[in-house]
Protein backbone atom coordinates (compact mmCIF):
# COMPACT_ATOMS: atom_id res chain seq x y z
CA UNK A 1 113.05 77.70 95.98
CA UNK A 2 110.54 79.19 98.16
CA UNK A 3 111.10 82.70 97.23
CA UNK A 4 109.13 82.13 93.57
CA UNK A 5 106.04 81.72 95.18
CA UNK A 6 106.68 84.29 97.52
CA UNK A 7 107.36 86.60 94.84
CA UNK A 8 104.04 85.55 93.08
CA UNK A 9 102.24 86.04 96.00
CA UNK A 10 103.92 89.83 96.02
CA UNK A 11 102.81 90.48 92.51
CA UNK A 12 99.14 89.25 93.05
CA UNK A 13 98.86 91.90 96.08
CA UNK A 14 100.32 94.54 93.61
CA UNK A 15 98.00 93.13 91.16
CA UNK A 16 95.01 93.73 93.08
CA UNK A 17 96.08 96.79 94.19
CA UNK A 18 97.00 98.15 90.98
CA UNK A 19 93.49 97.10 89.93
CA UNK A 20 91.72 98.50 92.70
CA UNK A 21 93.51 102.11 92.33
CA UNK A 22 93.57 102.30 88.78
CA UNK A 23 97.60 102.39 88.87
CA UNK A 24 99.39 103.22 85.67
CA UNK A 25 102.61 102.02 86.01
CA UNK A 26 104.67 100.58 89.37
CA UNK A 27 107.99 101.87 90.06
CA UNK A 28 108.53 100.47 93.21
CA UNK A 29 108.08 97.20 95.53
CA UNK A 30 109.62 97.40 99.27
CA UNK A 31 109.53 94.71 101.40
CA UNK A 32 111.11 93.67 104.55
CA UNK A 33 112.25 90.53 105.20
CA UNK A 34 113.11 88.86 108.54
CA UNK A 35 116.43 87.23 109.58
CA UNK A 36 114.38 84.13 110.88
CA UNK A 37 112.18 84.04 107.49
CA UNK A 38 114.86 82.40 105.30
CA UNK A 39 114.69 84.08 102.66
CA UNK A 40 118.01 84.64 100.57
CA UNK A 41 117.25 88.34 99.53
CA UNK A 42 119.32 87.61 96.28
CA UNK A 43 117.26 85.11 95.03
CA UNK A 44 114.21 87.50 95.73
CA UNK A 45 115.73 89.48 93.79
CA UNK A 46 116.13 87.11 90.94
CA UNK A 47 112.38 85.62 90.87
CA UNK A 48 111.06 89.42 90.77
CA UNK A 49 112.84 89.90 87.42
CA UNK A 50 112.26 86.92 86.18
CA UNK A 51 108.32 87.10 86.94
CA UNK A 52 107.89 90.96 85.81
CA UNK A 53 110.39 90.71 82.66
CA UNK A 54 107.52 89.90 80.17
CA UNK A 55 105.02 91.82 82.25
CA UNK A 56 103.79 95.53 82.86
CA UNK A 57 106.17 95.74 85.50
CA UNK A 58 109.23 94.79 83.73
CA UNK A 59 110.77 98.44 85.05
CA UNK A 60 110.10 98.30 88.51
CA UNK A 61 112.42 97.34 91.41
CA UNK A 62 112.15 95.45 94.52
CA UNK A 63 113.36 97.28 97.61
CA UNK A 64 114.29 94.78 100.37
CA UNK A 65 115.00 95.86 103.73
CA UNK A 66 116.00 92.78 105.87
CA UNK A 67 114.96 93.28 109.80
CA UNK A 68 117.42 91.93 112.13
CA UNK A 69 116.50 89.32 114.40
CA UNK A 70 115.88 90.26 118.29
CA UNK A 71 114.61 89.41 121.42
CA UNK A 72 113.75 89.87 124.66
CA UNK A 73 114.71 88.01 128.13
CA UNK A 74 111.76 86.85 129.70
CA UNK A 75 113.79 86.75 133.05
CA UNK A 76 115.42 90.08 132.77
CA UNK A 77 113.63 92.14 130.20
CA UNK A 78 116.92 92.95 128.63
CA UNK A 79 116.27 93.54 124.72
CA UNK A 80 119.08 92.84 121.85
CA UNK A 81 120.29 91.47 119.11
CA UNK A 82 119.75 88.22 118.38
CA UNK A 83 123.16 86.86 116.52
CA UNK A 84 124.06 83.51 114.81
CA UNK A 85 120.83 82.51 115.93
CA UNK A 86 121.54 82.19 119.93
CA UNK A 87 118.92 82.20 121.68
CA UNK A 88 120.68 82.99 125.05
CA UNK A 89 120.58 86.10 126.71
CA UNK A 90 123.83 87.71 126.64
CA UNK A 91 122.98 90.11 129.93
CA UNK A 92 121.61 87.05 132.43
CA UNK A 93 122.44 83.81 130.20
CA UNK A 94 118.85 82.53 130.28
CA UNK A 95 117.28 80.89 127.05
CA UNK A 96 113.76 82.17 128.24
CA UNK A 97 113.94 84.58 124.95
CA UNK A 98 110.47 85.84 123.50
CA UNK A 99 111.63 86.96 119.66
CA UNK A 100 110.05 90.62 118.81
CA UNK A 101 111.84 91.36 115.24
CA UNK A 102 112.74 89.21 112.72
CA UNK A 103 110.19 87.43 111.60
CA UNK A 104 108.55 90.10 109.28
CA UNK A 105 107.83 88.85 105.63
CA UNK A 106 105.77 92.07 104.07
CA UNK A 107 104.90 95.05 101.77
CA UNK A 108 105.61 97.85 103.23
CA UNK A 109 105.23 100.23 100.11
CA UNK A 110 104.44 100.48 96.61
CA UNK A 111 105.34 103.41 94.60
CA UNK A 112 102.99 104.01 91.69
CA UNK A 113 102.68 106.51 88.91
């Protein structure tokens, strides 16, 4: 289960920031999370918990705002929705796609008291 160590790696950014401003207590973690990144958001979800319960963040939450794959045709320029992970242009049929969402795996805010 990759999403434990992605989780840890969340917490030592909040960590050092919380550090580095003097933060008193976190209320808040968003993230978004890519299609393409493979990350089940519910088991995210489950390693935060389980990593803050004994910790000074036990009462914060993890936002997670999942980005939807897309692309663009590199034959046509048409841009869309990339779904069940078709990489085929649905305007011109080519499979010359460049992928510009999706991939994201990052914090996008904290909210601290």
């Amino acid at each position: 289960m990759h999403e434990m160590s992605i989780v840890q790696s969340i917490l030592d950014i909040v960590d050092e920031y919380m550090t580095k401003e003097n933060g008193r207590k976190l209320m808040e973690v968003a993230v978004e999370v890519g299609e393409l990144v493979a990350v089940v958001p519910d088991s995210l979800t489950f390693c935060y918990e389980a990593l803050v319960e004994n910790s000074p963040y036990r009462e914060s939450k993890l936002i997670i705002n999942i980005i939807p794959l897309t692309g663009t045709c590199s034959d046509c320029n048409y841009s869309f929705k990339i779904e069940n992970f078709e990489f085929v242009c649905p305007n011109c049929k080519s499979s010359s796609i460049a992928v510009k969402g999706g991939q994201e795996l990052r914090i996008t805010h904290l909210e601290v008291e």
